[in-house]
PDB file of N, CA and C in Angstrom:
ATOM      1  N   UNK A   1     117.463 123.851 130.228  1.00  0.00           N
ATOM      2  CA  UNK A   1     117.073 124.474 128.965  1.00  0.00           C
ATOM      3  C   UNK A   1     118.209 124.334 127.962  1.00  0.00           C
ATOM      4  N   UNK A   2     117.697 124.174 126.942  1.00  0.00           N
ATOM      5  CA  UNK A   2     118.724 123.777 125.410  1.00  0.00           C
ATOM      6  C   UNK A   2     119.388 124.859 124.570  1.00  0.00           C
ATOM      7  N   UNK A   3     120.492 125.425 125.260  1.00  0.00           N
ATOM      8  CA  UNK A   3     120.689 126.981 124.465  1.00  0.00           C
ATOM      9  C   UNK A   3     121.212 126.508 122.850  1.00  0.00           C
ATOM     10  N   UNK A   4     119.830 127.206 121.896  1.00  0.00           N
ATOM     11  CA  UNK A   4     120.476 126.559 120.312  1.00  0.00           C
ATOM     12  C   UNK A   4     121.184 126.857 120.109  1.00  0.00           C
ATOM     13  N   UNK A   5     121.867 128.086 120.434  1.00  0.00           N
ATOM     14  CA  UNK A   5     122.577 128.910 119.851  1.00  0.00           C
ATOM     15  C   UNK A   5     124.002 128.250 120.121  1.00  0.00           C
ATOM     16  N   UNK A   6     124.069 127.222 120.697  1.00  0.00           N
ATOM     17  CA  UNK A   6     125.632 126.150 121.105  1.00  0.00           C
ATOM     18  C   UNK A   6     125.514 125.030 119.833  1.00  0.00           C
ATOM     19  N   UNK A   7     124.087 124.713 119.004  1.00  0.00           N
ATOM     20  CA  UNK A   7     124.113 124.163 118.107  1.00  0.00           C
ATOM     21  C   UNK A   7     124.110 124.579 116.797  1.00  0.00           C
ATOM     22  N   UNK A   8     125.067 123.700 115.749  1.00  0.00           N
ATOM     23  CA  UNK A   8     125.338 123.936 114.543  1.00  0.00           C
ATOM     24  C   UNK A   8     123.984 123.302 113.940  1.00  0.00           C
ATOM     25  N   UNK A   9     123.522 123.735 113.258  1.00  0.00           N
ATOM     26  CA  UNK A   9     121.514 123.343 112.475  1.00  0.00           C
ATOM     27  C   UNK A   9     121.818 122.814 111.064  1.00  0.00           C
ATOM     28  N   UNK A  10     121.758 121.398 110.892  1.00  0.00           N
ATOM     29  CA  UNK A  10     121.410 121.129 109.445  1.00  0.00           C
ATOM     30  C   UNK A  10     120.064 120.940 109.101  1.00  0.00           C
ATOM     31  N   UNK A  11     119.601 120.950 107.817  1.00  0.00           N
ATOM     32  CA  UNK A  11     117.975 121.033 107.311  1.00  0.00           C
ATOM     33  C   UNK A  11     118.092 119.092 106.895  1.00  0.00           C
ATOM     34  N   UNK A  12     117.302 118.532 107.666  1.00  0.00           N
ATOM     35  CA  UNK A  12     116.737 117.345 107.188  1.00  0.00           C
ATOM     36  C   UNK A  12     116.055 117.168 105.899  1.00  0.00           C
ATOM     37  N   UNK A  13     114.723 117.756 106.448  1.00  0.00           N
ATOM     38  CA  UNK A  13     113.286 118.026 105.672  1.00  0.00           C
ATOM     39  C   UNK A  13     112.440 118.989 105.735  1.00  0.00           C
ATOM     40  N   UNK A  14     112.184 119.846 104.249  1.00  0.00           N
ATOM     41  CA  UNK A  14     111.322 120.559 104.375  1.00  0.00           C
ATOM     42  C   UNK A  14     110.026 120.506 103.633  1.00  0.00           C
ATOM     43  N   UNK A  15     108.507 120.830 104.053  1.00  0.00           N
ATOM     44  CA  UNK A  15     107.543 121.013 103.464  1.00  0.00           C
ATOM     45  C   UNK A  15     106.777 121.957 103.325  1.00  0.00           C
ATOM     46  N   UNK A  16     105.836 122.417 103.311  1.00  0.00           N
ATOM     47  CA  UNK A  16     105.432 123.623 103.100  1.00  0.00           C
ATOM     48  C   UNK A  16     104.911 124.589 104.217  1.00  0.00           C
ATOM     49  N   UNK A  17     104.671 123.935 105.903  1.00  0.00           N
ATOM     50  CA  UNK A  17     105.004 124.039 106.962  1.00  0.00           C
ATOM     51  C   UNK A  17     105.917 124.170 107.374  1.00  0.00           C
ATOM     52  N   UNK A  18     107.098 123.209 107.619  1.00  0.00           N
ATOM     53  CA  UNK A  18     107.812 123.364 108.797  1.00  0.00           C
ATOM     54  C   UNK A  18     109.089 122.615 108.153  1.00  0.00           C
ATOM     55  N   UNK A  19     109.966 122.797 108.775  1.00  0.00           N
ATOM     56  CA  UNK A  19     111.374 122.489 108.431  1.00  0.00           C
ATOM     57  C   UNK A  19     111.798 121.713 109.564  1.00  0.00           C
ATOM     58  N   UNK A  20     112.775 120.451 109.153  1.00  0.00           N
ATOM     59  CA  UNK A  20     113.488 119.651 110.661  1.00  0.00           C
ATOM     60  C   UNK A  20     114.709 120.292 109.954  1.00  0.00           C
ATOM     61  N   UNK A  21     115.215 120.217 111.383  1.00  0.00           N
ATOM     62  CA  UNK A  21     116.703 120.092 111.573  1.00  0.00           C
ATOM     63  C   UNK A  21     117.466 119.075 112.551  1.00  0.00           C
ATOM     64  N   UNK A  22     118.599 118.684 112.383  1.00  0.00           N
ATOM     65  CA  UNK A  22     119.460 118.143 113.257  1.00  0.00           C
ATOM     66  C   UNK A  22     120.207 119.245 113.748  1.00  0.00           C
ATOM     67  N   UNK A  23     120.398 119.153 115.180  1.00  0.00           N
ATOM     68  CA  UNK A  23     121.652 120.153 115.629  1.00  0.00           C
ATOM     69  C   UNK A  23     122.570 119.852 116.378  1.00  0.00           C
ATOM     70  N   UNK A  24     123.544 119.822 115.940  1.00  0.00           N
ATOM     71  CA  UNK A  24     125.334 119.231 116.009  1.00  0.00           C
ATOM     72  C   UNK A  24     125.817 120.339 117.349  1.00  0.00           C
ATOM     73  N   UNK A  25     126.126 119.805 118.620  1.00  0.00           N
ATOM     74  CA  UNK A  25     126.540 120.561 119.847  1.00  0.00           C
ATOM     75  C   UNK A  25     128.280 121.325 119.262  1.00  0.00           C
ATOM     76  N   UNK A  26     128.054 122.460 119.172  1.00  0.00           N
ATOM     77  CA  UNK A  26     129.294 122.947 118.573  1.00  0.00           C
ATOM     78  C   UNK A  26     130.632 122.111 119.601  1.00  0.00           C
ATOM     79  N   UNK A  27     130.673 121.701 121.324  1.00  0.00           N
ATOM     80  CA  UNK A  27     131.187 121.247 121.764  1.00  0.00           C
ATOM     81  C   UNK A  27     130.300 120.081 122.800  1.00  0.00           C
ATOM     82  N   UNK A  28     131.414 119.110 123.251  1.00  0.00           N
ATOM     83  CA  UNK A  28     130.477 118.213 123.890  1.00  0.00           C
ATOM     84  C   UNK A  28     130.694 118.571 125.510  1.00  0.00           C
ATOM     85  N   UNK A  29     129.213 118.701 126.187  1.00  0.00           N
ATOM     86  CA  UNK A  29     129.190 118.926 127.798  1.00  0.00           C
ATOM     87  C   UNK A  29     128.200 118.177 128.182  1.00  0.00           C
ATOM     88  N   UNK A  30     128.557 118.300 129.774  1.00  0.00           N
ATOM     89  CA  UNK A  30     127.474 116.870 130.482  1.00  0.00           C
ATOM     90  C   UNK A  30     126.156 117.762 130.523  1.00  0.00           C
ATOM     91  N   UNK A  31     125.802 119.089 130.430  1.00  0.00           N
ATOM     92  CA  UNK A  31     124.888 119.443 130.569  1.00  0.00           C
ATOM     93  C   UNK A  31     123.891 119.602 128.954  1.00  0.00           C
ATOM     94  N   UNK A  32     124.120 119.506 128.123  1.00  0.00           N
ATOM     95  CA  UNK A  32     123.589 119.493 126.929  1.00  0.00           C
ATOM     96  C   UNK A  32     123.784 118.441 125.481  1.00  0.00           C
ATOM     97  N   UNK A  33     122.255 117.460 125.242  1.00  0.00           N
ATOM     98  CA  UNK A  33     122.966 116.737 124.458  1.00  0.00           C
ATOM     99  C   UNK A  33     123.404 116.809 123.166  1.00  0.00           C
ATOM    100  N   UNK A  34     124.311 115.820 123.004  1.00  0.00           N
ATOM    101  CA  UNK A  34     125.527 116.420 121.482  1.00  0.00           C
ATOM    102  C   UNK A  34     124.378 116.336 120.662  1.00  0.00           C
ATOM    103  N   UNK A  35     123.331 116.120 120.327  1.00  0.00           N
ATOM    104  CA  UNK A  35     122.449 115.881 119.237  1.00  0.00           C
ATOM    105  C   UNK A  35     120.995 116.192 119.476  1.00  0.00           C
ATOM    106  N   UNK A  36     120.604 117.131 118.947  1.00  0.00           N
ATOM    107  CA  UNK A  36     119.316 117.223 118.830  1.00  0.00           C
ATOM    108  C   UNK A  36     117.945 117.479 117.616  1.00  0.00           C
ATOM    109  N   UNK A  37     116.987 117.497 117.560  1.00  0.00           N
ATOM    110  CA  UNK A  37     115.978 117.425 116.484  1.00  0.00           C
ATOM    111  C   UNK A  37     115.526 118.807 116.720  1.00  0.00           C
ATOM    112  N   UNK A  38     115.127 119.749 115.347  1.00  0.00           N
ATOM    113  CA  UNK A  38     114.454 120.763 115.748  1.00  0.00           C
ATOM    114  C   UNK A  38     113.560 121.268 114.856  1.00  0.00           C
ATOM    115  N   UNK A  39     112.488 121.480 114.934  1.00  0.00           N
ATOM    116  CA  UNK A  39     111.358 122.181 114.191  1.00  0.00           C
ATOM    117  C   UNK A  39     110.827 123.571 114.200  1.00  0.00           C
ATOM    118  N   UNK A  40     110.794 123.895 112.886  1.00  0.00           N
ATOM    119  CA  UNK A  40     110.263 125.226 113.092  1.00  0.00           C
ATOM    120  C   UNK A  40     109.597 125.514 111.770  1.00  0.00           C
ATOM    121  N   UNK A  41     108.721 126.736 111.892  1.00  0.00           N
ATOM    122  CA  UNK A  41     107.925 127.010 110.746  1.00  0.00           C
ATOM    123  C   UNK A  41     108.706 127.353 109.585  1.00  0.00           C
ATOM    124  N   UNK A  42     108.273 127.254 108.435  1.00  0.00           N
ATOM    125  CA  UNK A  42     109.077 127.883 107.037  1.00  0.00           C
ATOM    126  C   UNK A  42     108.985 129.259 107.210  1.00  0.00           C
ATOM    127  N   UNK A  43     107.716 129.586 107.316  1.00  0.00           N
ATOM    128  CA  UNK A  43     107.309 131.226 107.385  1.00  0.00           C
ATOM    129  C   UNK A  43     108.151 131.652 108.547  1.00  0.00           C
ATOM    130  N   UNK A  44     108.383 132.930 108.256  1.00  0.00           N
ATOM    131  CA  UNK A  44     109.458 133.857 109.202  1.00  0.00           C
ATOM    132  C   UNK A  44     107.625 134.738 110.082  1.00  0.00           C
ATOM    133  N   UNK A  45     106.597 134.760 109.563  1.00  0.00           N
ATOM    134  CA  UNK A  45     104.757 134.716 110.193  1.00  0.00           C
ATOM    135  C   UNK A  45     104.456 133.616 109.924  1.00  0.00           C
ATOM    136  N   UNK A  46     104.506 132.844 110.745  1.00  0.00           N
ATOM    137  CA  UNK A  46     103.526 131.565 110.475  1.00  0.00           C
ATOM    138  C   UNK A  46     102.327 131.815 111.186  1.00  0.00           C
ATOM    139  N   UNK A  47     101.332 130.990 110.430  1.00  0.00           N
ATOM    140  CA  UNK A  47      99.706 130.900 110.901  1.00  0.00           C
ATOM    141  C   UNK A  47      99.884 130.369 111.939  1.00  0.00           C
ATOM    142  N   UNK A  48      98.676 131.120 113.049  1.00  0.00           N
ATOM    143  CA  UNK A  48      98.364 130.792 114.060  1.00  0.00           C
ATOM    144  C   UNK A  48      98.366 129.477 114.321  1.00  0.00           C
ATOM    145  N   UNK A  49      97.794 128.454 112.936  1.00  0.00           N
ATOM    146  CA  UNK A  49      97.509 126.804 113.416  1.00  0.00           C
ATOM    147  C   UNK A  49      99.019 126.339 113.548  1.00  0.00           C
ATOM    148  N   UNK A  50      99.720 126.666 112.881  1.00  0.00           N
ATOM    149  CA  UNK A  50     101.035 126.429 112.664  1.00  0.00           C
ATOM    150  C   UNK A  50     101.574 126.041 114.533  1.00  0.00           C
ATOM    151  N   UNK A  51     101.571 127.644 114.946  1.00  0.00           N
ATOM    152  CA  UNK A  51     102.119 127.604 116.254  1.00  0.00           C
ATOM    153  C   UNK A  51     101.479 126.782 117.141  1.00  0.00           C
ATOM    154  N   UNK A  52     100.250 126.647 116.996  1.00  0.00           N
ATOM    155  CA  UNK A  52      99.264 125.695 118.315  1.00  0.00           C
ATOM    156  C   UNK A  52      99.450 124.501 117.854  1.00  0.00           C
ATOM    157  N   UNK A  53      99.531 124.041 116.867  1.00  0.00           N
ATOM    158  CA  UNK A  53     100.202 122.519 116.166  1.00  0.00           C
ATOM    159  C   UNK A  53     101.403 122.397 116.924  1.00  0.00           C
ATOM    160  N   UNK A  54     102.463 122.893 117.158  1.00  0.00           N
ATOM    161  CA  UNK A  54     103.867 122.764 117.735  1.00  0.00           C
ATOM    162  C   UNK A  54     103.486 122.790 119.238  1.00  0.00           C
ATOM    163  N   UNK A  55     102.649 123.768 119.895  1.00  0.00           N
ATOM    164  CA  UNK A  55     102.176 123.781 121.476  1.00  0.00           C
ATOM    165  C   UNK A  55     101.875 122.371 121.568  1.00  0.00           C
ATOM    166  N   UNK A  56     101.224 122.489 120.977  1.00  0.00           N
ATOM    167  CA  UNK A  56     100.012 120.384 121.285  1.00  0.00           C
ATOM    168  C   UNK A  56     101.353 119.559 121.171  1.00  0.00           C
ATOM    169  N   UNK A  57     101.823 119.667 120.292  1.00  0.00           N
ATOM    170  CA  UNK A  57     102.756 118.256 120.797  1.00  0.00           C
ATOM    171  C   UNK A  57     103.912 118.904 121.602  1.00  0.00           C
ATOM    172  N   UNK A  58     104.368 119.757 122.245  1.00  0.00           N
ATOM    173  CA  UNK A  58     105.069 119.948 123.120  1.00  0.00           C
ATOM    174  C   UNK A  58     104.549 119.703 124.401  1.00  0.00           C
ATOM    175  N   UNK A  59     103.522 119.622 124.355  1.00  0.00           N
ATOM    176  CA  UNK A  59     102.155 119.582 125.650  1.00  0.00           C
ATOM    177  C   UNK A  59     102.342 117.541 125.125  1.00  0.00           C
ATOM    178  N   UNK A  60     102.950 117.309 124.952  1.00  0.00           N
ATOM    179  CA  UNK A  60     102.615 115.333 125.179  1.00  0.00           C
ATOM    180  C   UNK A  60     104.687 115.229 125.938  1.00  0.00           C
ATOM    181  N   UNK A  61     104.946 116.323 126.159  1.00  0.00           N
ATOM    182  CA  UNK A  61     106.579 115.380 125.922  1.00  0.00           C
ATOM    183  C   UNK A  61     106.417 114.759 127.380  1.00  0.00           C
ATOM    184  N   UNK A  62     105.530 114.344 128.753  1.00  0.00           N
ATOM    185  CA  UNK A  62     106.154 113.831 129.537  1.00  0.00           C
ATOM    186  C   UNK A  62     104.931 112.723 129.427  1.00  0.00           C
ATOM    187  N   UNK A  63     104.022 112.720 128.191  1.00  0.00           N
ATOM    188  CA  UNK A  63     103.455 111.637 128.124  1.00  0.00           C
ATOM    189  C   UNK A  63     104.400 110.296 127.242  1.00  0.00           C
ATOM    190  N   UNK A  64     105.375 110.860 126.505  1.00  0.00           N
ATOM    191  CA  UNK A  64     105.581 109.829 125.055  1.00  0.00           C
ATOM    192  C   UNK A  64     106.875 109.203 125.985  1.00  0.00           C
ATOM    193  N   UNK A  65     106.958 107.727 125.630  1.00  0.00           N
ATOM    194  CA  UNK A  65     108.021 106.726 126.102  1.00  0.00           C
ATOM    195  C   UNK A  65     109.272 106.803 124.962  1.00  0.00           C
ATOM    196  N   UNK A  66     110.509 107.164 125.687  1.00  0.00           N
ATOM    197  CA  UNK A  66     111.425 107.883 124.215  1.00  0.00           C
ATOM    198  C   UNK A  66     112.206 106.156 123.847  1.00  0.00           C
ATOM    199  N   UNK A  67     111.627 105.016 124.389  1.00  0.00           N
ATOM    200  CA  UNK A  67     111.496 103.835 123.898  1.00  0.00           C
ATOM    201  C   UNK A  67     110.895 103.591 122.109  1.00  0.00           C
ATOM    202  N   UNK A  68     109.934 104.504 122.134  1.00  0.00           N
ATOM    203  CA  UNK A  68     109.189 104.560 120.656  1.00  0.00           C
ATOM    204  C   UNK A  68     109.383 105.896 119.949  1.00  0.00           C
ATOM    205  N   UNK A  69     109.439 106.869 121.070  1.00  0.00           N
ATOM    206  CA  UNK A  69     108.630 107.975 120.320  1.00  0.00           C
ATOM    207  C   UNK A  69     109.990 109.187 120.356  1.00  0.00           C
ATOM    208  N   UNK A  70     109.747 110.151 119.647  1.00  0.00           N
ATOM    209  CA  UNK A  70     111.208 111.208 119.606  1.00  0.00           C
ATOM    210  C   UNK A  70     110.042 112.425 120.602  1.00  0.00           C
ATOM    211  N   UNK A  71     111.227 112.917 121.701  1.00  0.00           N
ATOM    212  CA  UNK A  71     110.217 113.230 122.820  1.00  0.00           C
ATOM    213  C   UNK A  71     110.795 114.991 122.716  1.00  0.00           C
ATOM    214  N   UNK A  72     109.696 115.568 122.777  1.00  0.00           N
ATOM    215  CA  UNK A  72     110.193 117.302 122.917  1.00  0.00           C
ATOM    216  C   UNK A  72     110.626 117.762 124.024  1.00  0.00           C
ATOM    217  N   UNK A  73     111.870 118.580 124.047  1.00  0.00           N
ATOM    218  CA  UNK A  73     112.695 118.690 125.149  1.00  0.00           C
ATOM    219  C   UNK A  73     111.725 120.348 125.508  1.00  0.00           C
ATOM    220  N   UNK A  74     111.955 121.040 124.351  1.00  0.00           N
ATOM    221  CA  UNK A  74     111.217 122.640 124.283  1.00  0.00           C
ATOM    222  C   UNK A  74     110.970 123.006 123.572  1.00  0.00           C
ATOM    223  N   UNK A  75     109.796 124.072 123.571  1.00  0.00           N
ATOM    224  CA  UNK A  75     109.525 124.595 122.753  1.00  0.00           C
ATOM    225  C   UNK A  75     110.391 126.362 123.308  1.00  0.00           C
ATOM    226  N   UNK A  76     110.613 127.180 122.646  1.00  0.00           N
ATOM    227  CA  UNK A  76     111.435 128.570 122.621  1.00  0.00           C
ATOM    228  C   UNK A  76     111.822 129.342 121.740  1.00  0.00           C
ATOM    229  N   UNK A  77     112.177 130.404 121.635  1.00  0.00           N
ATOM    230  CA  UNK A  77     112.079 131.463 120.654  1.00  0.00           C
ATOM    231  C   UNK A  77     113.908 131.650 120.453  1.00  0.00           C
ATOM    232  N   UNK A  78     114.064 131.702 118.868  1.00  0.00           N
ATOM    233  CA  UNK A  78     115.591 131.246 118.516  1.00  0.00           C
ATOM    234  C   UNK A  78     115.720 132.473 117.605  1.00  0.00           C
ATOM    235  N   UNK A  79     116.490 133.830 117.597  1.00  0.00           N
ATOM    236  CA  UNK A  79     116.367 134.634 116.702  1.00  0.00           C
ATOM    237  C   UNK A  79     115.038 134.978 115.742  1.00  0.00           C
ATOM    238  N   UNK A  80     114.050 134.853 117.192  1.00  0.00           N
ATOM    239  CA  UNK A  80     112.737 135.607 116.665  1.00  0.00           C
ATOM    240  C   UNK A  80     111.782 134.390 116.174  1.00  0.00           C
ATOM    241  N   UNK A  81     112.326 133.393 115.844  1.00  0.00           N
ATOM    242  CA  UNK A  81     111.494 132.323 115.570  1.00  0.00           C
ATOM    243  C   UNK A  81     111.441 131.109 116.062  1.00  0.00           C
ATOM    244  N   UNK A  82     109.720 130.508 116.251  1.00  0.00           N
ATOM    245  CA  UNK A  82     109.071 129.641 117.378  1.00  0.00           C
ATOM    246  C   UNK A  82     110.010 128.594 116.934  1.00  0.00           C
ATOM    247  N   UNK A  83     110.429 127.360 118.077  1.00  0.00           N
ATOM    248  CA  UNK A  83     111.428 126.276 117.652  1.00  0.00           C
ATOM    249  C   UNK A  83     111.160 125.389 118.464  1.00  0.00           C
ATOM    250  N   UNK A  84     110.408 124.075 118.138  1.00  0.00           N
ATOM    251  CA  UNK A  84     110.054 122.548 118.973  1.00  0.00           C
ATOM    252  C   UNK A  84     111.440 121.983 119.434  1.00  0.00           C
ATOM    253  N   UNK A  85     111.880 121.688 120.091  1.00  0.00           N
ATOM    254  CA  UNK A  85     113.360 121.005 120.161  1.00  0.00           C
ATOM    255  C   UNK A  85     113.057 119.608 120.826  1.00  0.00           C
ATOM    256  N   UNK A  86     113.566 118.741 120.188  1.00  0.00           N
ATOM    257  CA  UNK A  86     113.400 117.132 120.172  1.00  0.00           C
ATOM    258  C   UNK A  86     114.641 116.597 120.670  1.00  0.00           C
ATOM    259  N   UNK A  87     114.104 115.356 121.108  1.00  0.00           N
ATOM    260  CA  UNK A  87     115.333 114.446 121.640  1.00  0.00           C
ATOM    261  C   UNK A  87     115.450 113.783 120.296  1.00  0.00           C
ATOM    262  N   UNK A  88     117.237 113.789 120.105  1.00  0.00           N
ATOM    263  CA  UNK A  88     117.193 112.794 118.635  1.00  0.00           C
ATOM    264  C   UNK A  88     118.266 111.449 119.446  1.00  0.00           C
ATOM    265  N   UNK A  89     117.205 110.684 119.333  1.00  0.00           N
ATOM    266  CA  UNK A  89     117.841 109.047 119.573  1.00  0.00           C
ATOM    267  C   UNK A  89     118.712 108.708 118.966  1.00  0.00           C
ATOM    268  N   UNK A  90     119.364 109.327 118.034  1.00  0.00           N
ATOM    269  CA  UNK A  90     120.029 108.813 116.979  1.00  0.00           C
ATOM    270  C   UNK A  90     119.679 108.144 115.863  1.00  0.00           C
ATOM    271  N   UNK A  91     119.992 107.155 115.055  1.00  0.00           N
ATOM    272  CA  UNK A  91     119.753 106.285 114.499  1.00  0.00           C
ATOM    273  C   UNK A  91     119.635 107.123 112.772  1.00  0.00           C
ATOM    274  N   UNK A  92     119.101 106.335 112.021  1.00  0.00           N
ATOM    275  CA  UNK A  92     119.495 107.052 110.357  1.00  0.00           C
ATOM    276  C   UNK A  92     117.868 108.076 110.222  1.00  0.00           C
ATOM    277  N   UNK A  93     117.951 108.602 109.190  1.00  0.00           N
ATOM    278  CA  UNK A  93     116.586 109.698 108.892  1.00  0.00           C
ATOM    279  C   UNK A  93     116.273 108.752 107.616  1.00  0.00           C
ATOM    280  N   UNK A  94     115.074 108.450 107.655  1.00  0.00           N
ATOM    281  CA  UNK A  94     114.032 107.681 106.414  1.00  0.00           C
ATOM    282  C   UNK A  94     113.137 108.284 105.898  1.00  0.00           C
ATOM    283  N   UNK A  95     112.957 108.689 104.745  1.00  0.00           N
ATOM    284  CA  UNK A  95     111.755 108.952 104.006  1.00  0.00           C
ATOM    285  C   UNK A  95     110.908 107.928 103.719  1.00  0.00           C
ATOM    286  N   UNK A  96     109.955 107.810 104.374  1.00  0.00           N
ATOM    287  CA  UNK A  96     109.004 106.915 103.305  1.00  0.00           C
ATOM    288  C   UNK A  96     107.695 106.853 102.728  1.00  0.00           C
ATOM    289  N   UNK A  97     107.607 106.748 101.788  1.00  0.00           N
ATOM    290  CA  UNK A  97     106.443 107.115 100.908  1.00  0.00           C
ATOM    291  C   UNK A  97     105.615 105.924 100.996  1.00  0.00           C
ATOM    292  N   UNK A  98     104.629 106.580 100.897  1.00  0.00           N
ATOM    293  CA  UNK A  98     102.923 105.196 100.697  1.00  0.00           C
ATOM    294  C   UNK A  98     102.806 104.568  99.379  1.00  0.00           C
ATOM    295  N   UNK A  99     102.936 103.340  99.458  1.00  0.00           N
ATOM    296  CA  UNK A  99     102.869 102.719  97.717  1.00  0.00           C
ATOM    297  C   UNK A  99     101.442 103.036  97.277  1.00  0.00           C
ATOM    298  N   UNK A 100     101.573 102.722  96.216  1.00  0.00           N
ATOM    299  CA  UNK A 100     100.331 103.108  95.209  1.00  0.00           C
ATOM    300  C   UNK A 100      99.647 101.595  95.181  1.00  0.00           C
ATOM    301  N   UNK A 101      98.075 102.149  94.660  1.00  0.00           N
ATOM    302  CA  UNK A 101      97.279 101.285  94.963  1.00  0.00           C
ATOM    303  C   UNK A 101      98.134  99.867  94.045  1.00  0.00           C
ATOM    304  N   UNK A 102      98.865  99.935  93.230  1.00  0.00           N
ATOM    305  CA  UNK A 102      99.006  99.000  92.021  1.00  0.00           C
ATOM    306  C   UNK A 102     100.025  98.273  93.242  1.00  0.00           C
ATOM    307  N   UNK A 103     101.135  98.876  93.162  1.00  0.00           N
ATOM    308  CA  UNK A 103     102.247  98.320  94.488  1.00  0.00           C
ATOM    309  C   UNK A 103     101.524  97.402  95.417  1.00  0.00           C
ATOM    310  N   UNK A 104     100.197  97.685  96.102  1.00  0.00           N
ATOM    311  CA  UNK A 104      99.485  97.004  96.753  1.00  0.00           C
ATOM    312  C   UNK A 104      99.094  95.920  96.714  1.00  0.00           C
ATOM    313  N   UNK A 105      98.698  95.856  95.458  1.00  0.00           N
ATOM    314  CA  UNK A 105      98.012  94.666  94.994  1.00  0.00           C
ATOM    315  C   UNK A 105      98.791  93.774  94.147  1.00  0.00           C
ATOM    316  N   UNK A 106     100.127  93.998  94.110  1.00  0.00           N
ATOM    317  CA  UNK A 106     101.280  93.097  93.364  1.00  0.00           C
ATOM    318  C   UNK A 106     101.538  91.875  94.917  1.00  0.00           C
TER     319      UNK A 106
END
């Protein structure tokens, strides 16, 4: 189990759901990795869909190949609030937006 509370939390991305974070291992040990992904609701009450949205994909982590996919280590309760915790592969964070129909057709 992933005690957060050993990780320092920066905010990636937020939307009107849910917030990512990266979390920085305040120290490095063989039992916990230095880097992880974490999600959680904006709302301090989030809607019910909110929480069963985060169950469902915590319910795939021993289906997804962490070859492609960023795989959920846990889901757990972090100072009162629900928290997905992800394997972060590393690599850079990308935004990317859908071009517009015009972009398309250039």
């Amino acid at each position: 189990m992933t005690e957060l509370s050993e990780y320092r939390l920066e905010p990636l991305r937020k939307d009107r759901e849910f917030i990512l974070y990266r979390g920085q291992h305040w120290r490095q040990s063989d039992a916990s990795p230095p880097s992880i992904l974490v999600v959680t609701p904006v709302s301090e009450r989030p809607a019910l869909a909110s929480l069963r949205r985060m169950e469902h994909e915590y319910s795939f982590r021993g289906e997804l190949d962490p070859a492609w996919a960023v795989r959920p280590i846990a889901l757990s309760k972090h100072d009162g609030q629900t928290m997905l915790v992800l394997d972060n592969p590393g690599g850079g964070y990308t935004t990317r937006r859908k071009p517009s129909w015009s972009e398309e057709a250039e």
